[in-house]
Protein backbone atom coordinates (compact mmCIF):
# COMPACT_ATOMS: atom_id res chain seq x y z
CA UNK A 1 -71.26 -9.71 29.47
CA UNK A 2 -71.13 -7.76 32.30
CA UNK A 3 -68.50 -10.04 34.29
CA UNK A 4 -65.96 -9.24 31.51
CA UNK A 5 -67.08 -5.65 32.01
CA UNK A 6 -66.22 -5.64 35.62
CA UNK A 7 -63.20 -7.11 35.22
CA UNK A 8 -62.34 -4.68 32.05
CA UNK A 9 -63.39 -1.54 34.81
CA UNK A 10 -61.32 -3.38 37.11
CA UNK A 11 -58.40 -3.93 35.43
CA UNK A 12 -58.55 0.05 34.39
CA UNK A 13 -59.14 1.04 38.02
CA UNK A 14 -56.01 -0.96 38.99
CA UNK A 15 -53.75 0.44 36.21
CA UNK A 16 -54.49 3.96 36.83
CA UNK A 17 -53.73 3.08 40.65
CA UNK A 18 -50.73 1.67 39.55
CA UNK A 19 -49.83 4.72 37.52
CA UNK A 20 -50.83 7.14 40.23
CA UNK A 21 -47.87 5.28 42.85
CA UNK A 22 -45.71 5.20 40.13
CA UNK A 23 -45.61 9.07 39.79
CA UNK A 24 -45.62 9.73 43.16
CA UNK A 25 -42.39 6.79 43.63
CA UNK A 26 -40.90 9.09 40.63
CA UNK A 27 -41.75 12.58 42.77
CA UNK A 28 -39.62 10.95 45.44
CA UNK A 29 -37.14 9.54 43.60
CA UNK A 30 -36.36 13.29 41.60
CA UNK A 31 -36.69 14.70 45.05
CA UNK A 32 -33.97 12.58 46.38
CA UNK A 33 -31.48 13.30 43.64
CA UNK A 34 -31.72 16.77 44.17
CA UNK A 35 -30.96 16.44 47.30
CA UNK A 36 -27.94 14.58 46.46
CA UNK A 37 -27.23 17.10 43.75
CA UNK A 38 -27.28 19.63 46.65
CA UNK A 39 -25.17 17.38 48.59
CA UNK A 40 -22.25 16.48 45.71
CA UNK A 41 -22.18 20.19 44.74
CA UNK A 42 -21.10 21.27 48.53
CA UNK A 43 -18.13 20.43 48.61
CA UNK A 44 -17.28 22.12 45.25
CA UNK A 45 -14.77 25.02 45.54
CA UNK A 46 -15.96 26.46 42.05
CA UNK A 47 -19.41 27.03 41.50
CA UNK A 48 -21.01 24.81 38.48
CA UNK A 49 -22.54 26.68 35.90
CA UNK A 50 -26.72 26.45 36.10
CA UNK A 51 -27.32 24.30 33.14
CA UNK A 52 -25.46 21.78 34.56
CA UNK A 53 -28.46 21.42 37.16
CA UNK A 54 -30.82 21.42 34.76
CA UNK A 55 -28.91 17.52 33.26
CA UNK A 56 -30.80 16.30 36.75
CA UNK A 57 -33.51 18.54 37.11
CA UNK A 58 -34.99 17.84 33.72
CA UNK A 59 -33.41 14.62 32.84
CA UNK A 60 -33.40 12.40 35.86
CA UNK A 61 -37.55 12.17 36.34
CA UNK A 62 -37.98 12.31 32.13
CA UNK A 63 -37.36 8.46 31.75
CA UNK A 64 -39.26 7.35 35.21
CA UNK A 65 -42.42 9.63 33.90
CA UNK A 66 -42.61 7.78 30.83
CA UNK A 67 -42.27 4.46 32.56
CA UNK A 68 -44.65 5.67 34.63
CA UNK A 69 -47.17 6.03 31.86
CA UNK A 70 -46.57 3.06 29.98
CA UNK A 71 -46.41 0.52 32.88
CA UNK A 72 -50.04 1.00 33.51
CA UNK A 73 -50.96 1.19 29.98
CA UNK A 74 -48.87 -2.38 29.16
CA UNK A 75 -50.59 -3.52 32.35
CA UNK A 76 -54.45 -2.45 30.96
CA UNK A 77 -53.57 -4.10 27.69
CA UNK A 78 -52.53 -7.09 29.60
CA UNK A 79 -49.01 -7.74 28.08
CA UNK A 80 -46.62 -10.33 29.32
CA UNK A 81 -45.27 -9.14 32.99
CA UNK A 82 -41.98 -9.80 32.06
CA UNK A 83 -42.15 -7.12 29.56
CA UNK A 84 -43.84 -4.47 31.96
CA UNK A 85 -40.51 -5.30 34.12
CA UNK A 86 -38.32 -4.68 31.70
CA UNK A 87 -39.92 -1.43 31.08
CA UNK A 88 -39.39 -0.12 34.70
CA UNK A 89 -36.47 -1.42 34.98
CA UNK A 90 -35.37 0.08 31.98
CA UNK A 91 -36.79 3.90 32.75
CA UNK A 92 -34.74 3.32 36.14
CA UNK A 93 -31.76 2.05 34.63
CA UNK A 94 -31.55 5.52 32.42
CA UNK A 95 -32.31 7.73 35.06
CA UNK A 96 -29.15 6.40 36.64
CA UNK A 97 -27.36 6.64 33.61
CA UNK A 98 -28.03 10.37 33.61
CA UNK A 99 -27.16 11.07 37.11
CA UNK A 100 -23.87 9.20 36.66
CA UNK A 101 -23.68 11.52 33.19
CA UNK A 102 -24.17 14.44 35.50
CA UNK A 103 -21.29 13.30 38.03
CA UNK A 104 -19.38 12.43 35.50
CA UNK A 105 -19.53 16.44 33.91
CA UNK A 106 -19.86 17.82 38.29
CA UNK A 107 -15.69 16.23 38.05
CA UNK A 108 -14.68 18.76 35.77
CA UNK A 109 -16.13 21.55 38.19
CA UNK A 110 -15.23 20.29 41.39
């Protein structure tokens, strides 16, 4: 009993490790696009109004937190890896889709 205990405490420990790099690959990964934002929006001759910030700001790191937070919980309840893939994969794939939303709006400004 307690062998399947261990590995239970084990498999926790690891998915909240797992979790914790996750969030701080998703700190990074927000903190890079603004830095891009900062970097598209030079060159604009017009100044974009502030909500448009706010589209990356708010909406870039939304869909790589959640992924963040279900990765490790998929990987406690020991689902299929494929489907823990998909998952990041999926939260990364949306982020992108925002940012390319938010270019996509930056064209009218600039």
């Amino acid at each position: 009993m307690t062998t399947t205990s261990n590995t239970h405490t084990n498999r926790i420990l690891a998915g909240v490790a797992i979790g914790i790099l996750l969030l701080l690959l998703t700190a990074g990964a927000s903190a890079l696009s603004m830095f891009m934002v900062s970097l598209l929006v030079f060159g604009c001759v017009t100044s974009p109004p502030d909500w448009i910030y706010s589209i990356v700001f708010i909406g870039f790191p939304l869909p790589l937190i959640i992924s963040s937070i279900i990765i490790p919980y998929m990987f406690i309840k020991k689902m299929k890896v494929a489907y823990i893939m998909i998952t990041g994969v999926a939260g990364l794939i949306m982020s992108c889709m925002i940012f390319f939303v938010w270019f996509l709006i930056l064209t009218r400004y600039c």
